[in-house]
Protein backbone atom coordinates (compact mmCIF):
# COMPACT_ATOMS: atom_id res chain seq x y z
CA UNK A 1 18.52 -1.46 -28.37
CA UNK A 2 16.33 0.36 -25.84
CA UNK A 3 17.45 2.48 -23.74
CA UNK A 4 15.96 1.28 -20.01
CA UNK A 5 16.15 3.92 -17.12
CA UNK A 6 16.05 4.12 -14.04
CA UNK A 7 12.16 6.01 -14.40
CA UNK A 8 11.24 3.13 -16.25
CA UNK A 9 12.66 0.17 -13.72
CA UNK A 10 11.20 2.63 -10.54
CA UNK A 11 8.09 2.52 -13.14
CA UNK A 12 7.40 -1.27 -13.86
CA UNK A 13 8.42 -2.56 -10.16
CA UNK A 14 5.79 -0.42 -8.99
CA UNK A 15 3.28 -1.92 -11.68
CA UNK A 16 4.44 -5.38 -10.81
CA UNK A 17 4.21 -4.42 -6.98
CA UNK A 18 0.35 -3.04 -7.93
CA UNK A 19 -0.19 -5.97 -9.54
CA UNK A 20 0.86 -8.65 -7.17
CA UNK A 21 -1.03 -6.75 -4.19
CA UNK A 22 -4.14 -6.94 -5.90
CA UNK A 23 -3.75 -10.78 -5.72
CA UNK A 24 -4.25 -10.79 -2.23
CA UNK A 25 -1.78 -12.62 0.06
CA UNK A 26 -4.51 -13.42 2.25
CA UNK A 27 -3.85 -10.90 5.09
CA UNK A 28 -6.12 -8.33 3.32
CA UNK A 29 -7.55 -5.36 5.58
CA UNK A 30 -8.93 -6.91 8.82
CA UNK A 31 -6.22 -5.08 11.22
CA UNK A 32 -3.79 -5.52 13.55
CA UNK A 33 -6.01 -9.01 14.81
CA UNK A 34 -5.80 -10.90 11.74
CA UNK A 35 -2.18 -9.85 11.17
CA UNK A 36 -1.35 -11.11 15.00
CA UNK A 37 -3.22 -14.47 14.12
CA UNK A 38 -1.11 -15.34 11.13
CA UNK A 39 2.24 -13.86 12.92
CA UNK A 40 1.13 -16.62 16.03
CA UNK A 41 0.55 -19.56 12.86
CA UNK A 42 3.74 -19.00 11.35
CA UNK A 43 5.59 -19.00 14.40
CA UNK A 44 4.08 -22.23 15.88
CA UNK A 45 4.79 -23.69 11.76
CA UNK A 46 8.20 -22.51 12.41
CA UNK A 47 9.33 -23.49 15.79
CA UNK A 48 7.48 -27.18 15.06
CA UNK A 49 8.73 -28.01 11.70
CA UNK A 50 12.60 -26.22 12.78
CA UNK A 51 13.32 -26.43 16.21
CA UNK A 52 16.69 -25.02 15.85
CA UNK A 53 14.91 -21.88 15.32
CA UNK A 54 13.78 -21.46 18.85
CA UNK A 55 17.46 -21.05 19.48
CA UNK A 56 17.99 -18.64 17.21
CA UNK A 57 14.70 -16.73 19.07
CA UNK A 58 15.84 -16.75 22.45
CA UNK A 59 19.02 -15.28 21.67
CA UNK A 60 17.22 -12.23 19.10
CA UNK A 61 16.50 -8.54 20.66
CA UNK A 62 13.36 -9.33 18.02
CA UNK A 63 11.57 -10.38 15.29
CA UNK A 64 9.87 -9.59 11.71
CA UNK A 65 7.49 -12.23 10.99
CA UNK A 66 6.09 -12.16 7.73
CA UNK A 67 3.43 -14.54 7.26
CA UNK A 68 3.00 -14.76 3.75
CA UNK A 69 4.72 -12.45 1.28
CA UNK A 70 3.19 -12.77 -2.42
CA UNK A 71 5.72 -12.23 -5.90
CA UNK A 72 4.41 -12.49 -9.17
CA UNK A 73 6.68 -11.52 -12.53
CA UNK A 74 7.28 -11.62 -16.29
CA UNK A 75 10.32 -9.77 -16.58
CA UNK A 76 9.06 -7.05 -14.24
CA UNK A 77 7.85 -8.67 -11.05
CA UNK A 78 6.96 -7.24 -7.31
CA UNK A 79 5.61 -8.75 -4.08
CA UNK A 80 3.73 -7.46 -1.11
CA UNK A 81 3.05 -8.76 1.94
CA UNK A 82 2.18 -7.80 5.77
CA UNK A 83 3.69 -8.76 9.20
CA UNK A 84 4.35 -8.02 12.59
CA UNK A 85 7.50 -7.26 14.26
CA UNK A 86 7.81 -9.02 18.27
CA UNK A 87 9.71 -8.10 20.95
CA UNK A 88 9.70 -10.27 23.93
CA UNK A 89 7.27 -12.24 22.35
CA UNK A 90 4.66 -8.93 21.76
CA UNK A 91 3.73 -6.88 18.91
CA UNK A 92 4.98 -3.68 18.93
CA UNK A 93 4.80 -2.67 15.37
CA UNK A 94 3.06 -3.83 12.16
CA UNK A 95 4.88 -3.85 8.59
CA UNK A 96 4.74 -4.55 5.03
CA UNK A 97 7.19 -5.86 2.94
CA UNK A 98 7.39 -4.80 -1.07
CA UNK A 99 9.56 -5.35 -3.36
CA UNK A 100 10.10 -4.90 -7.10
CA UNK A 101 12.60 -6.55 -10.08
CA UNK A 102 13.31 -7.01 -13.44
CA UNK A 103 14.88 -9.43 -15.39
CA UNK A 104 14.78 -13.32 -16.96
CA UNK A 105 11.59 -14.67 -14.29
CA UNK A 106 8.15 -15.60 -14.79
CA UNK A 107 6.09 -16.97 -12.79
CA UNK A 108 4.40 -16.35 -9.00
CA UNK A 109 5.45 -18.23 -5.62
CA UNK A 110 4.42 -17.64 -1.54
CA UNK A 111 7.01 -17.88 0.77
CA UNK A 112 7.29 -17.19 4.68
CA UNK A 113 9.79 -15.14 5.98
CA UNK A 114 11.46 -14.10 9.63
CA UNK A 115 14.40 -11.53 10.14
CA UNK A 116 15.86 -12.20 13.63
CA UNK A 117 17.42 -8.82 15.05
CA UNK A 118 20.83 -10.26 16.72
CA UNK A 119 21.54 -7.27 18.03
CA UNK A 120 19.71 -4.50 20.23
CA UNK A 121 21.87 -2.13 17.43
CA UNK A 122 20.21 -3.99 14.27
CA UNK A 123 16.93 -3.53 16.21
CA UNK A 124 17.35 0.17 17.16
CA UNK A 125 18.12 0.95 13.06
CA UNK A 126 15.35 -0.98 11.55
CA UNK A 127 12.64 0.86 13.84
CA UNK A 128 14.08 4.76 13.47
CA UNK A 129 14.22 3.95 10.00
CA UNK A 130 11.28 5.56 7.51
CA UNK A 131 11.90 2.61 5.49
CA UNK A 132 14.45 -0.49 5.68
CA UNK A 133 15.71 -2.13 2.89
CA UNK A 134 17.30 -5.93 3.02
CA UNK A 135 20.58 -6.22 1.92
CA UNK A 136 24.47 -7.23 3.08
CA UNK A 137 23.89 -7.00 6.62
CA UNK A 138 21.21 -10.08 6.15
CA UNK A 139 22.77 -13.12 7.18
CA UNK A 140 20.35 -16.36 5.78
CA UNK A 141 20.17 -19.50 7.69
CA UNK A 142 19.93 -21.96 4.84
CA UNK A 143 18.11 -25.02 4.48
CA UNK A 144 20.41 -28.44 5.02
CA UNK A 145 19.59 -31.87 2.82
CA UNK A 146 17.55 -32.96 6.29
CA UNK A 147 14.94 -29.95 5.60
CA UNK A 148 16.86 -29.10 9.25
CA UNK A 149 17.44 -24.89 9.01
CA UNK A 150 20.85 -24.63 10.44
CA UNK A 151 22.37 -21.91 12.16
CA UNK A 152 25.83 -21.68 12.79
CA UNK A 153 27.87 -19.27 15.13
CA UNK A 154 28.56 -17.16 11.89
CA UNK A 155 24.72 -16.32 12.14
CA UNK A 156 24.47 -16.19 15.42
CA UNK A 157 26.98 -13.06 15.59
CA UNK A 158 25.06 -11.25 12.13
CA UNK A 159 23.07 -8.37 13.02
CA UNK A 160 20.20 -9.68 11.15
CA UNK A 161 19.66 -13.59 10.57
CA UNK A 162 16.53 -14.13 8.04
CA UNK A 163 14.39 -17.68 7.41
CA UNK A 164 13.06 -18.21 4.41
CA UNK A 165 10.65 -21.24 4.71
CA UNK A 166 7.17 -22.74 3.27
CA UNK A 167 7.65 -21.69 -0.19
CA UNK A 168 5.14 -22.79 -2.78
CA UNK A 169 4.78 -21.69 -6.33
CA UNK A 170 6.13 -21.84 -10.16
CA UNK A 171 8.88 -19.10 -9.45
CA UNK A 172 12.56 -20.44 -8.76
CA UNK A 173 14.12 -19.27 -5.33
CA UNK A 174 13.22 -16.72 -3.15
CA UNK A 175 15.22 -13.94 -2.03
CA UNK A 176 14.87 -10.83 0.61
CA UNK A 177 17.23 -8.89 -1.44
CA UNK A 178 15.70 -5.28 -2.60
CA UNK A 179 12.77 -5.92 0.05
CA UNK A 180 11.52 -2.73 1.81
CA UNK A 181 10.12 -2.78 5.07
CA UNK A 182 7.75 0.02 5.73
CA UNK A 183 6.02 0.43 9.13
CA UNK A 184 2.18 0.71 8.73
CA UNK A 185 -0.95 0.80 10.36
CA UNK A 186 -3.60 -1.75 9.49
């Protein structure tokens, strides 16, 4: 039995993280304009196809839109993708999103993704940070059997409520778990 350390996991999400940017999630290098125009798509996909977002919105101190984040795996997998992050309905700061794993998967899948900062606090943390990393204070607003996203007052009260939504691909579920956010410049 090998012996797999942490070197080597660091070491193969980065190679999975390599290889899934160079697949190119369609944001590529045009700047901050490109990255506003998708951030503007996927909101107006969003608020259209799930109205009960726009609740969830109006009450946010902001938002991390990520357009289109990009995972690809076989047994070592990553993803990479590029956003914006709104406040009062204006950029203020442009991010990407990476994220590496290992384990039983294979396969690649697109998804859309929004974290909705409940709280001026949750807000505050994620934009001193150097880099943020998803994890237990994510509260997910789940799909229903209507393809309605729900939000309840449980998620209305979590510092961070995230939407997963438009996901396409051969990979089964997607999950912000292990996903750092890194501020950057495009």
């Amino acid at each position: 039995m090998s012996n797999f350390t942490r070197r080597s996991f660091t070491l193969a999400a980065l190679a999975g993280a390599t290889v899934t940017a160079a697949c190119n999630n369609g944001v590529g290098s045009q700047g901050s304009s490109r990255i506003d125009a998708r951030v503007d798509s996927t909101l107006n996909y969003l608020f259209t196809q799930y109205p009960n977002t726009q609740e969830i919105a109006a009450r946010s101190a902001g938002m991390l839109v990520m357009p289109l984040i990009t995972e690809a795996g076989f047994l070592a997998g990553g993803g990479y993708g590029r956003g914006a992050l709104r406040i009062n309905g204006s950029t203020v700061d442009y991010y990407s999103a990476a994220k590496g794993s290992f384990g039983l998967q294979i396969g690649g899948q697109q998804f859309s993704h929004v974290l909705f900062f409940m709280t001026e606090e949750s807000l505050g943390q994620f934009r001193r940070s150097s880099g943020w990393v998803a994890g237990a204070d994510v509260e997910y607003v789940f799909k229903d059997e209507g393809e309605n996203l729900r939000a309840d007052t449980t998620t209305l009260n979590a510092p961070v409520a995230a939407v997963i939504f438009g996901q396409a691909g051969l990979m089964a579920g997607a999950s912000l778990e292990g996903v750092k956010y890194t501020r950057i410049i495009p």
